[in-house]
Structure formats: structure tokens, C-alpha cells
C-alpha atoms as a PDB file:
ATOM      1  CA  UNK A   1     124.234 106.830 143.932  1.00  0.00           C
ATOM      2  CA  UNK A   2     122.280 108.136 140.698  1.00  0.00           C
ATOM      3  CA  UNK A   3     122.062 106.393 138.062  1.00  0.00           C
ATOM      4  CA  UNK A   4     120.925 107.325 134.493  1.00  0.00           C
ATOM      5  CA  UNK A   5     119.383 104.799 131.660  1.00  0.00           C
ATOM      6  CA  UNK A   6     118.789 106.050 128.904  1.00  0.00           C
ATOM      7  CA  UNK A   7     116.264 104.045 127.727  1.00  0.00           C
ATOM      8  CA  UNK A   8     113.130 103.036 125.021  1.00  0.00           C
ATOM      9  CA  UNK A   9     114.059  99.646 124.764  1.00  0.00           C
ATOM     10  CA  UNK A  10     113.500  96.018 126.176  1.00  0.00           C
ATOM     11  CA  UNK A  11     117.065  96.113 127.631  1.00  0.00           C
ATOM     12  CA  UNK A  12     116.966  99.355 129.190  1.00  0.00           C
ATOM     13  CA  UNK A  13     112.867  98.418 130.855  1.00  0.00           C
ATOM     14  CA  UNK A  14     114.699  95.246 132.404  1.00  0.00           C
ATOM     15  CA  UNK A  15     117.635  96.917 133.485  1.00  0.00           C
ATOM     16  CA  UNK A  16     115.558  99.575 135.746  1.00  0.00           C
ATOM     17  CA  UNK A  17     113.261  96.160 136.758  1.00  0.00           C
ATOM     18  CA  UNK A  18     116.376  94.405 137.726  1.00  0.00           C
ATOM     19  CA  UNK A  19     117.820  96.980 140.290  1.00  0.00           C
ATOM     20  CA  UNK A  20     114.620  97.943 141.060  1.00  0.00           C
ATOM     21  CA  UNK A  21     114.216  94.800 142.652  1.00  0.00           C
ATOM     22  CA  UNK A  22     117.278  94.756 144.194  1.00  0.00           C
ATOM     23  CA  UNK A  23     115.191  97.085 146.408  1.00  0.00           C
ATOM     24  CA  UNK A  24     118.499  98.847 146.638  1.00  0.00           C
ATOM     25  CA  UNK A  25     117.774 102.212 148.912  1.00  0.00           C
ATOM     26  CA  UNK A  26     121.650 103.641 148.299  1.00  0.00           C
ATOM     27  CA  UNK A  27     120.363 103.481 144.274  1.00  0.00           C
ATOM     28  CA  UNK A  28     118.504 106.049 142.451  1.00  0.00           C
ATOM     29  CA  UNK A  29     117.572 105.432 138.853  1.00  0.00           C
ATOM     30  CA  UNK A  30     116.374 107.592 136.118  1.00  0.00           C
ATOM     31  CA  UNK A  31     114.805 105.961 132.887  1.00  0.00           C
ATOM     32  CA  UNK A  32     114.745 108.915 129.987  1.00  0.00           C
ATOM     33  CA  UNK A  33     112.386 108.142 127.107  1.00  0.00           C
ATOM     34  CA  UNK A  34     112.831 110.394 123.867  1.00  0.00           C
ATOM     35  CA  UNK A  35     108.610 110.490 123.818  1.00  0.00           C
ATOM     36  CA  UNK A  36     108.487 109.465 120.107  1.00  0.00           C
ATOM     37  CA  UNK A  37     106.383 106.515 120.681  1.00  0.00           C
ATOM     38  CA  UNK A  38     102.654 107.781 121.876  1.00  0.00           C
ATOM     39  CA  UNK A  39     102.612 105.070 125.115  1.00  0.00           C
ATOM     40  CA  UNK A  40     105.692 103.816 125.849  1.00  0.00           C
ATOM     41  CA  UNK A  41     106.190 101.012 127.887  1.00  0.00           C
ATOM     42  CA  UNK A  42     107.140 102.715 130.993  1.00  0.00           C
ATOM     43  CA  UNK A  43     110.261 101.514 133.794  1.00  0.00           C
ATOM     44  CA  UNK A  44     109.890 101.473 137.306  1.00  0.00           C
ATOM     45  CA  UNK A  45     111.762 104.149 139.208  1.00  0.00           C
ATOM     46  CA  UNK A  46     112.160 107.713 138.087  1.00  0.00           C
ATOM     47  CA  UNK A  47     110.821 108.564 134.255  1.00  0.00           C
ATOM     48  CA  UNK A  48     112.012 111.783 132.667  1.00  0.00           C
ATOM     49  CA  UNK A  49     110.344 112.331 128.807  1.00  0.00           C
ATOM     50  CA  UNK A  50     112.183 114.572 125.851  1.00  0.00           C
ATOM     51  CA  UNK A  51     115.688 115.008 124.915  1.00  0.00           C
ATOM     52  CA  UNK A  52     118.475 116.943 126.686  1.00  0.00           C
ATOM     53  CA  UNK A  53     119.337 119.632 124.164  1.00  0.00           C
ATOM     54  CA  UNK A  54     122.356 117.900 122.798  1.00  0.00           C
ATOM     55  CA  UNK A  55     125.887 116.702 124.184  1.00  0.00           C
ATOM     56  CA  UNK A  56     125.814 120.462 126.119  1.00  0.00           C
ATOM     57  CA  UNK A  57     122.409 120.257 127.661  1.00  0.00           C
ATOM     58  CA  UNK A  58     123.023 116.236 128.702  1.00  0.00           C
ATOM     59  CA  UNK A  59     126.735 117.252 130.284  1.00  0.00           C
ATOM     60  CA  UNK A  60     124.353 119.997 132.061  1.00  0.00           C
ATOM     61  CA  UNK A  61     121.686 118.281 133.172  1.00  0.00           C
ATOM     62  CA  UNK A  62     124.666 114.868 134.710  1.00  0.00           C
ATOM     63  CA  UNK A  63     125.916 117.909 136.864  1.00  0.00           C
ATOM     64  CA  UNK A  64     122.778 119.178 138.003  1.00  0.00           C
ATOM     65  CA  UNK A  65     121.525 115.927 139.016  1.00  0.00           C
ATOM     66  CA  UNK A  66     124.126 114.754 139.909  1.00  0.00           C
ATOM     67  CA  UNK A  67     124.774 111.497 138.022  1.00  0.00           C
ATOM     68  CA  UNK A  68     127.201 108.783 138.890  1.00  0.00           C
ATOM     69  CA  UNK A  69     126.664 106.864 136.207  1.00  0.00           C
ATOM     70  CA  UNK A  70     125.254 106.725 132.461  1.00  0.00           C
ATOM     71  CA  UNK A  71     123.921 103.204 130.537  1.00  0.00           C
ATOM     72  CA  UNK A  72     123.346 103.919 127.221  1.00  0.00           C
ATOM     73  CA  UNK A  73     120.517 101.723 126.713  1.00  0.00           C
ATOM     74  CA  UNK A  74     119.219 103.216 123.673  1.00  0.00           C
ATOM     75  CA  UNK A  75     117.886 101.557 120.168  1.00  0.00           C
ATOM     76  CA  UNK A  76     121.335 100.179 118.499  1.00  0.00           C
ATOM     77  CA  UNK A  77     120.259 103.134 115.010  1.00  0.00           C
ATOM     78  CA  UNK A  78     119.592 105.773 117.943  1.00  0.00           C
ATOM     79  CA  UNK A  79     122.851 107.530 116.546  1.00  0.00           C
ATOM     80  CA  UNK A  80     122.761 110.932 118.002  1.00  0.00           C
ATOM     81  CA  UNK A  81     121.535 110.553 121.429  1.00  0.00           C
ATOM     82  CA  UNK A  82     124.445 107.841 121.613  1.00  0.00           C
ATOM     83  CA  UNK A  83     126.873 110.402 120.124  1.00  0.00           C
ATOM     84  CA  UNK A  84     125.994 112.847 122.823  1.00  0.00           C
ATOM     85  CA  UNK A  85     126.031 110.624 125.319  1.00  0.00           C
ATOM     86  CA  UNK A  86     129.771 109.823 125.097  1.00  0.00           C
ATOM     87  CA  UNK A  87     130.523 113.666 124.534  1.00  0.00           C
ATOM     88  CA  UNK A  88     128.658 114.323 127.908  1.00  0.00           C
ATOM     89  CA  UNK A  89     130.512 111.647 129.373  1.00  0.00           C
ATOM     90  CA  UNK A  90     133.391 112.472 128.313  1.00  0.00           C
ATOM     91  CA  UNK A  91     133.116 115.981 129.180  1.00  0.00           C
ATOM     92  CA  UNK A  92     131.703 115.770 132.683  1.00  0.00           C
ATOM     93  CA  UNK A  93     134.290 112.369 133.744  1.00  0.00           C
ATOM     94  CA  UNK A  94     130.716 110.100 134.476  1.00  0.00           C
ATOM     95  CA  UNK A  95     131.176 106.623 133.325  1.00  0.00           C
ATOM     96  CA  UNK A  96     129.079 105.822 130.695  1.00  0.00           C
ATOM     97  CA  UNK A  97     128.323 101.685 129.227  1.00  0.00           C
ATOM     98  CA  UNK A  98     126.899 101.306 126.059  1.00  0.00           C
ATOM     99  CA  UNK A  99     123.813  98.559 126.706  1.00  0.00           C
ATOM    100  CA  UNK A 100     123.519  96.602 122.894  1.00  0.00           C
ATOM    101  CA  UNK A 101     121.774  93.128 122.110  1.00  0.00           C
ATOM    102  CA  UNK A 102     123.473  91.378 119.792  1.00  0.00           C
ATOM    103  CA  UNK A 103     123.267  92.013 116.439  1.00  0.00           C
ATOM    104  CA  UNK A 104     121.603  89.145 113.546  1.00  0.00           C
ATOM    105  CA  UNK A 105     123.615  87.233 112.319  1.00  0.00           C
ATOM    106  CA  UNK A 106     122.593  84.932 108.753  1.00  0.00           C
ATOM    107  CA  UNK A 107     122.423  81.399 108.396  1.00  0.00           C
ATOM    108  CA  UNK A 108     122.272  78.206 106.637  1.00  0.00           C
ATOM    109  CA  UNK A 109     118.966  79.160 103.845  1.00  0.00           C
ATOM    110  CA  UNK A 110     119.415  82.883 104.711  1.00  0.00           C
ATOM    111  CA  UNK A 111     119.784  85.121 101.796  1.00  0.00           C
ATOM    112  CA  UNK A 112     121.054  88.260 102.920  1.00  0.00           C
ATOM    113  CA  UNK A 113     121.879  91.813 101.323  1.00  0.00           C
ATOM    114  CA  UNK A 114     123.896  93.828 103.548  1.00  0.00           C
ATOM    115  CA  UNK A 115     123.466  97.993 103.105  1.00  0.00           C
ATOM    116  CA  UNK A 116     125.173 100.738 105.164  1.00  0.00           C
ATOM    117  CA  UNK A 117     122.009 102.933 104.524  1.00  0.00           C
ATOM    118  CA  UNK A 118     117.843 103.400 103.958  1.00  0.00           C
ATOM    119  CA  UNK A 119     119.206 104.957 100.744  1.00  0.00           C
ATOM    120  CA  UNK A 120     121.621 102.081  99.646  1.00  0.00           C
ATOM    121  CA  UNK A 121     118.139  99.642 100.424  1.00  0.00           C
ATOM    122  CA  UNK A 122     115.857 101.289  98.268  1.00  0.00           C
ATOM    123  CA  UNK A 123     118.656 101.383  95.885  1.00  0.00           C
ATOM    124  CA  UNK A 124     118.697  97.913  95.734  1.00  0.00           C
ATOM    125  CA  UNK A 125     114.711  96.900  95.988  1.00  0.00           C
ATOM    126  CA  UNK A 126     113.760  96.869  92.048  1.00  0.00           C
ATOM    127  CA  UNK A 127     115.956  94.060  91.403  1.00  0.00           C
ATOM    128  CA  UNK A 128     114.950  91.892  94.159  1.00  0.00           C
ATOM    129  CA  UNK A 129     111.069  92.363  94.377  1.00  0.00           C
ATOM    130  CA  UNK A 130     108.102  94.196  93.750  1.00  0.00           C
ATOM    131  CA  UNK A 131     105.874  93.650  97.437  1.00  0.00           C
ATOM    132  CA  UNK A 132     107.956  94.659 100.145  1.00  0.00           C
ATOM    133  CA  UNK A 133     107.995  94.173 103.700  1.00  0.00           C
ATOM    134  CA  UNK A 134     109.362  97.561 105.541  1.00  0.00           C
ATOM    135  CA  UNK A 135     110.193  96.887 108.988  1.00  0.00           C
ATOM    136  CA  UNK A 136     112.738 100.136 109.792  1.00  0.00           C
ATOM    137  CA  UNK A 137     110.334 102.067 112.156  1.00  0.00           C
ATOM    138  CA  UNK A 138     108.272 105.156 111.154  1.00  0.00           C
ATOM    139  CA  UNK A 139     111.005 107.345 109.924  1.00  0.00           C
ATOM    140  CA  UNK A 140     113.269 107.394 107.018  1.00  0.00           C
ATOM    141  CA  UNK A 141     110.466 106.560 104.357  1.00  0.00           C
ATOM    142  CA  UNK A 142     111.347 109.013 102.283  1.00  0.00           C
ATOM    143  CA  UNK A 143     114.162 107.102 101.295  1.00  0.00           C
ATOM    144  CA  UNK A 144     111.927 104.952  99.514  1.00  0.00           C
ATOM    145  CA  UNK A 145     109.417 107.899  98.407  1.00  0.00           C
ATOM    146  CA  UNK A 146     110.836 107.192  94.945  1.00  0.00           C
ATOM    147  CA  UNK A 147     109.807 104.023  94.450  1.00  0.00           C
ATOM    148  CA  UNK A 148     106.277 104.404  92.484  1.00  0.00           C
ATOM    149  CA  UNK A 149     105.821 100.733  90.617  1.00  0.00           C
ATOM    150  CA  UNK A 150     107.054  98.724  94.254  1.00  0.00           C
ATOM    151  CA  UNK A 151     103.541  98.187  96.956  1.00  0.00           C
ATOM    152  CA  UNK A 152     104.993  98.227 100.667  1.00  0.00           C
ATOM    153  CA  UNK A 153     103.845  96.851 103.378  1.00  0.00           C
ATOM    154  CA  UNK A 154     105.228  99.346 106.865  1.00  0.00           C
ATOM    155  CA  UNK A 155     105.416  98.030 110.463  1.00  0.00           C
ATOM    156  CA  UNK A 156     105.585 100.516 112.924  1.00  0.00           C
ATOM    157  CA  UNK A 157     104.414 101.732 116.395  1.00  0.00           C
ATOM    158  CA  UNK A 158     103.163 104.595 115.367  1.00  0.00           C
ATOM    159  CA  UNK A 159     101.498 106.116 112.025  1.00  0.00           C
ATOM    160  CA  UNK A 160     104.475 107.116 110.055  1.00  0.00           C
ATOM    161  CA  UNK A 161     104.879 110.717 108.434  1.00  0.00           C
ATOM    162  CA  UNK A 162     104.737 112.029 104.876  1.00  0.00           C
ATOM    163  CA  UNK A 163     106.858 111.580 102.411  1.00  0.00           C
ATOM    164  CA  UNK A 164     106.093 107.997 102.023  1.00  0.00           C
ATOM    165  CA  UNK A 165     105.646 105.694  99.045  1.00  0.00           C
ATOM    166  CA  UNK A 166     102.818 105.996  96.844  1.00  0.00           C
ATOM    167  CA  UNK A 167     101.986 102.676  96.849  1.00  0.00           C
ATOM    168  CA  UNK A 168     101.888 101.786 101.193  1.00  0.00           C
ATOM    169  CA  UNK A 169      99.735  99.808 103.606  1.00  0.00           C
ATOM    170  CA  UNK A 170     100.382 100.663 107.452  1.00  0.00           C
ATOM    171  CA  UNK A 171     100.790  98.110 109.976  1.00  0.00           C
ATOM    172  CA  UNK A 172     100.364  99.477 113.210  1.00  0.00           C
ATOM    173  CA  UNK A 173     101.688  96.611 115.891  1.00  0.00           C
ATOM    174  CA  UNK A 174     104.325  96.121 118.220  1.00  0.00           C
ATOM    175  CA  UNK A 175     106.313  93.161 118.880  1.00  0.00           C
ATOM    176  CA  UNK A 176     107.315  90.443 120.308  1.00  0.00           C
ATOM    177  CA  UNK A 177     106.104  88.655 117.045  1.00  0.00           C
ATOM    178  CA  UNK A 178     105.035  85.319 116.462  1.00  0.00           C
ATOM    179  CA  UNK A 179     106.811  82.780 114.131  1.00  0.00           C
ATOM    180  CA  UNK A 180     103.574  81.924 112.526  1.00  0.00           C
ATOM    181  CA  UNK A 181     101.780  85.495 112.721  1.00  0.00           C
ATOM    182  CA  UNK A 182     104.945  86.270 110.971  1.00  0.00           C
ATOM    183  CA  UNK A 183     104.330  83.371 108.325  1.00  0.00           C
ATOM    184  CA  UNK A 184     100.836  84.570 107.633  1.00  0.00           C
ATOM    185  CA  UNK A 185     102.046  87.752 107.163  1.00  0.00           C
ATOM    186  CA  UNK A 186     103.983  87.271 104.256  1.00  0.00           C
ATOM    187  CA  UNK A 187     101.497  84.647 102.920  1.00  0.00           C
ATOM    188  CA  UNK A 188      99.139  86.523 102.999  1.00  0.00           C
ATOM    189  CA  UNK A 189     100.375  89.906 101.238  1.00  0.00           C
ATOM    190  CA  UNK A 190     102.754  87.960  98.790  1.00  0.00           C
ATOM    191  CA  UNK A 191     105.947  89.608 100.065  1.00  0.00           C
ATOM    192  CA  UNK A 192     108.710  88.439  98.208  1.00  0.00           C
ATOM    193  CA  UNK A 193     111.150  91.065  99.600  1.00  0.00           C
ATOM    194  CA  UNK A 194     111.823  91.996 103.394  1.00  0.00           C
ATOM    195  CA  UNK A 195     113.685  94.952 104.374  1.00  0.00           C
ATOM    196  CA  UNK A 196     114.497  95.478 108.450  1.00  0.00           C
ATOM    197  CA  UNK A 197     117.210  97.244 110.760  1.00  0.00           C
ATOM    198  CA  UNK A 198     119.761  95.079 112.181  1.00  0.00           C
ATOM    199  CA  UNK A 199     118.207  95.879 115.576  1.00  0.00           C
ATOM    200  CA  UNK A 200     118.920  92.464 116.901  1.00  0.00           C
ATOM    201  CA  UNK A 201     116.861  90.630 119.914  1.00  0.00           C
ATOM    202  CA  UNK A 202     114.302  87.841 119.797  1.00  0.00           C
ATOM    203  CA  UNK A 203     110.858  89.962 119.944  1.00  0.00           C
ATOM    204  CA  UNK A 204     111.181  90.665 116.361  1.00  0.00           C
ATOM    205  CA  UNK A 205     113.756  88.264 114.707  1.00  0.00           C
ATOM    206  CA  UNK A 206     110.969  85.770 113.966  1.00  0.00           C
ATOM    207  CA  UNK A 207     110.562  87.388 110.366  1.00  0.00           C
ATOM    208  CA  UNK A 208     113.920  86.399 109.423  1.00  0.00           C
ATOM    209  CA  UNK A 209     112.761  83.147 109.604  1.00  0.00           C
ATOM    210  CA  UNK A 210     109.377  83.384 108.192  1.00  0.00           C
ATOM    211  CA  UNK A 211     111.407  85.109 105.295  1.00  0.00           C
ATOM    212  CA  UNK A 212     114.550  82.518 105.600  1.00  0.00           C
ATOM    213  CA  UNK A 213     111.870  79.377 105.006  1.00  0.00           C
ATOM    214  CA  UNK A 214     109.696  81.024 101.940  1.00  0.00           C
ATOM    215  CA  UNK A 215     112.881  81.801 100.228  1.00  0.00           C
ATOM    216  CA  UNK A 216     112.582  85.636 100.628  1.00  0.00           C
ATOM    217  CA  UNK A 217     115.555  88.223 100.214  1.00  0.00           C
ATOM    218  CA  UNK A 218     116.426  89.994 103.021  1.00  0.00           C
ATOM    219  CA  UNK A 219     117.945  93.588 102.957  1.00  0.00           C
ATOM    220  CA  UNK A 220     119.669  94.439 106.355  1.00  0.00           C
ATOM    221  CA  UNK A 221     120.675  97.856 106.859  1.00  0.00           C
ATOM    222  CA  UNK A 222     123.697  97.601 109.502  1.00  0.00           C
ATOM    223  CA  UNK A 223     123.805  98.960 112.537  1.00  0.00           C
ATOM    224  CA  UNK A 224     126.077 102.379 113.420  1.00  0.00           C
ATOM    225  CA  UNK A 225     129.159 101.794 115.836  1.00  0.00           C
ATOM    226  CA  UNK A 226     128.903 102.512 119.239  1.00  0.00           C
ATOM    227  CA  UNK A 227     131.509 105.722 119.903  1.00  0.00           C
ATOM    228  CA  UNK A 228     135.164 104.486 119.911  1.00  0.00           C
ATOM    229  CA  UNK A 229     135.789 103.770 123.794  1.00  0.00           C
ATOM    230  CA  UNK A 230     132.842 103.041 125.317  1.00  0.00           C
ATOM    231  CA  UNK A 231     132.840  99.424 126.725  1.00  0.00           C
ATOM    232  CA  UNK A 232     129.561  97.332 125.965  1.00  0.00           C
ATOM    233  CA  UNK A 233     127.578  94.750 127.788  1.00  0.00           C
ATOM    234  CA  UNK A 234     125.656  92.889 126.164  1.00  0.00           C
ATOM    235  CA  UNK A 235     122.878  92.539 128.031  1.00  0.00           C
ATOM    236  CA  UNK A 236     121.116  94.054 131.109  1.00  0.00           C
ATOM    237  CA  UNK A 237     122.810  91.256 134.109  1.00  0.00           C
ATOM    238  CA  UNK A 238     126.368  92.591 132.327  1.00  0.00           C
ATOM    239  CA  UNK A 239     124.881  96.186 132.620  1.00  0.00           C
ATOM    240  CA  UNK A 240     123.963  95.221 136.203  1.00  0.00           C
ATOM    241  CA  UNK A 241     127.504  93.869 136.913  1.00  0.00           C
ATOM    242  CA  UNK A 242     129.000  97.228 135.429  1.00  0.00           C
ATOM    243  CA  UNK A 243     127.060  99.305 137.835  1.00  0.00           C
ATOM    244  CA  UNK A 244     128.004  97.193 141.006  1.00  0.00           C
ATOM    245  CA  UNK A 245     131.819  97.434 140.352  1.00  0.00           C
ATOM    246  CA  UNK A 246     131.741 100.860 138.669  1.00  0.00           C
ATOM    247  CA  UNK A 247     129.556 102.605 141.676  1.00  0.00           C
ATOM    248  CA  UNK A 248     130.256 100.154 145.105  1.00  0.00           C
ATOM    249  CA  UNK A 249     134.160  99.138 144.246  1.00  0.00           C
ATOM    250  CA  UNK A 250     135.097 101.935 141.722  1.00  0.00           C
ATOM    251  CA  UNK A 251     136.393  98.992 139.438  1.00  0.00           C
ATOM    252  CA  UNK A 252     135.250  98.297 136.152  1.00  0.00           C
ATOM    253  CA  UNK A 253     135.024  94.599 135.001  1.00  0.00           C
ATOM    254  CA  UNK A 254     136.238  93.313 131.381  1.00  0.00           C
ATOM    255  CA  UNK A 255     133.412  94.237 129.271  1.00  0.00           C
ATOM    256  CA  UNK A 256     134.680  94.452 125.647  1.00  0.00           C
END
């Protein structure tokens, strides 16, 4: 049976560890990385780089391999790829599970501002600070191009690409992130205004509280919805589960 993940993230790397050591010879699994990040953190198991060529080229490429089943493991903002994902499946008949970590969720000291967009943050940044903290990846500055009198302070992977703000300091680091590296952080550049995706997990949730205990404002851009349908597991043992009764008993179990 063939399996597809398709991957980039902590949940999809431990999914392809755990049936990899299942040392499961009926199981083939293919990990597919987008290649945006220079050195990804590669799976074990079969590695393809580089997109499909849309829902078409995906629905293609399930046929020609002949895939038995899909786990969209991707980032929870990796819109499109997620988007074609349920058109392939949907298209071809191959089962596809959405693979999400739970999203943030505030509480007691939290002060949260909840946006739908980059666009709707940067909107709201001049009337909550003037140092900001930009954790949303390498892409999308150019929503906050604009801003010429706020100093940010950008997290990412990778160098990000022009148009960025006038006014920037790059980060390059990846997490998991520590409580107090995240408490220096903040100290240390006077940040007094954090903006991040609601990407959920623990590697990098310990800014929330860094930000949540110096009385910083939070801006979380929410996550898209996974396509209507789709059941979700919540993480990679419930993806694991899926597979065995979706590929060895042709049942699915109650995943909402």
C-alpha cells in the first residue's frame, strides 16, 4: 500500500518516523516537501521535493503512483496545496486526512487581537505598539511594507524577500524555542507588540507566554479552514490509526 504525506512539518516528520518503525514491508511512504526552506528537516522513507502542478498535476501524479492514501500534513496557512489536495482527492476517489495540531487558544493574562489577515494585522499595529515582534514566516511582509515609523523584529528560517519594512532586523532561527530565550528576546529589543500565525504546537508557543507575562499585545492572524469534508486527526498516532483502518480494514474511524 502507498501512502502519501504531504509534509514540512513536525507532524508530518513523526508520522513517516512512526510507520517507519513499524518496519511495515506491505507500506510504502512518500514524504513531499514544497523545497521553500533551504535544508529541511528530512523524513525517513521516500522524499519527493517541489509541487505537483496544481489539483490536475497532484490527481495525475496519485494515479501514476499509484496512491492509496493522502495525509495532508501540511503547515495549518499552507492554503493552496491543502485546496488541491482535496480536489485531487476528490477527483481520483483516494482518501485523503487532513493532519492539524491544535490551534492556540488565550488565557487568563493573555491579551489577544484576533485578525482574519497579514493585512487586517498591520492594520491594527500603530495603535498597539511601535517595536514589533513578526513571527509569520518569510512571506507576506509586504503587508507591512507600509509601515515606515514601526522597527520590526522578523523570525524566519530563511532570509525573507523584498518588499519588507523599512525599518527590519532579521532573525534567522528555527524553533523549538525556549521560554527564557524567548524572555530575553523581548527584553532585550523592547518589543511591546507580538504578531504570529495561529500555527499552533509547543516548539514555538513559548512566546505567547514570554509576551502573556510582560504584558505584551498579541495579534493572531487565524488559521484558514481545512476544505469542507475532510476528517482531521489531530495528531500523528490519530493519523496512524486512520491509515490502519482506512488501508488494512477499509473502515474509517470517528475522526471529526
Amino acid at each position: 500500500m502507498h501512502v502519501l504525506i504531504l509534509g514540512g512539518t513536525t507532524e508530518a516528520r513523526r508520522l513517516a518516523e512512526n510507520l517507519a518503525a513499524g518496519r511495515r514491508e506491505d507500506l510504502r511512504v512518500t514524504s513531499s516537501l514544497a523545497g521553500r526552506v533551504s535544508a529541511p528537516r528530512l523524513p525517513p522513507g521516500e522524499v519527493r521535493m517541489g509541487g505537483f502542478g496544481g489539483a490536475e498535476g497532484l490527481a495525475r501524479w496519485l494515479g501514476e503512483q499509484a496512491v492509496d492514501a493522502v495525509v495532508d500534513a501540511t503547515h495549518p496557512f499552507a492554503e493552496t496545496i491543502s485546496s488541491n489536495a482535496a480536489s485531487a482527492a476528490a477527483t481520483t476517489g483516494v482518501p485523503l486526512l487532513a493532519l492539524r495540531r491544535p490551534g492556540w487558544v488565550p488565557g487568563p493574562g493573555d491579551v489577544w487581537h484576533e485578525t482574519g489577515s497579514l493585512e487586517e494585522a498591520a492594520g491594527l499595529l500603530p495603535s498597539l505598539g511601535r517595536r514589533v515582534f513578526l513571527t509569520t514566516g518569510r512571506l507576506g511582509l509586504s503587508a507591512f511594507a507600509a509601515l515606515e515609523d514601526l522597527w520590526f523584529l522578523v523570525r524566519s528560517v530563511d532570509a525573507p524577500q523584498a518588499p519588507a519594512p523599512a525599518r527590519i532586523e532579521v532573525l534567522l532561527d528555527r524553533g523549538p524555542f525556549t521560554l527564557q530565550g524567548e524572555r530575553e528576546l523581548l527584553r532585550r529589543h523592547a518589543i511591546d507588540v507580538l504578531v504570529t500565525k495561529d500555527s499552533g504546537g509547543e516548539a514555538t508557543a513559548p512566546k505567547l507566554t514570554a509576551a502573556r507575562e510582560a504584558g505584551v499585545p498579541v495579534v493572531v492572524i487565524r488559521r484558514p479552514p481545512v476544505p469542507t469534508g475532510i476528517p482531521v486527526a489531530p495528531d500523528p498516532e490519530a493519523a496512524a490509526a486512520w491509515l490502519d483502518d482506512r488501508i488494512h480494514r477499509g473502515a474509517s474511524p470517528d475522526i471529526d
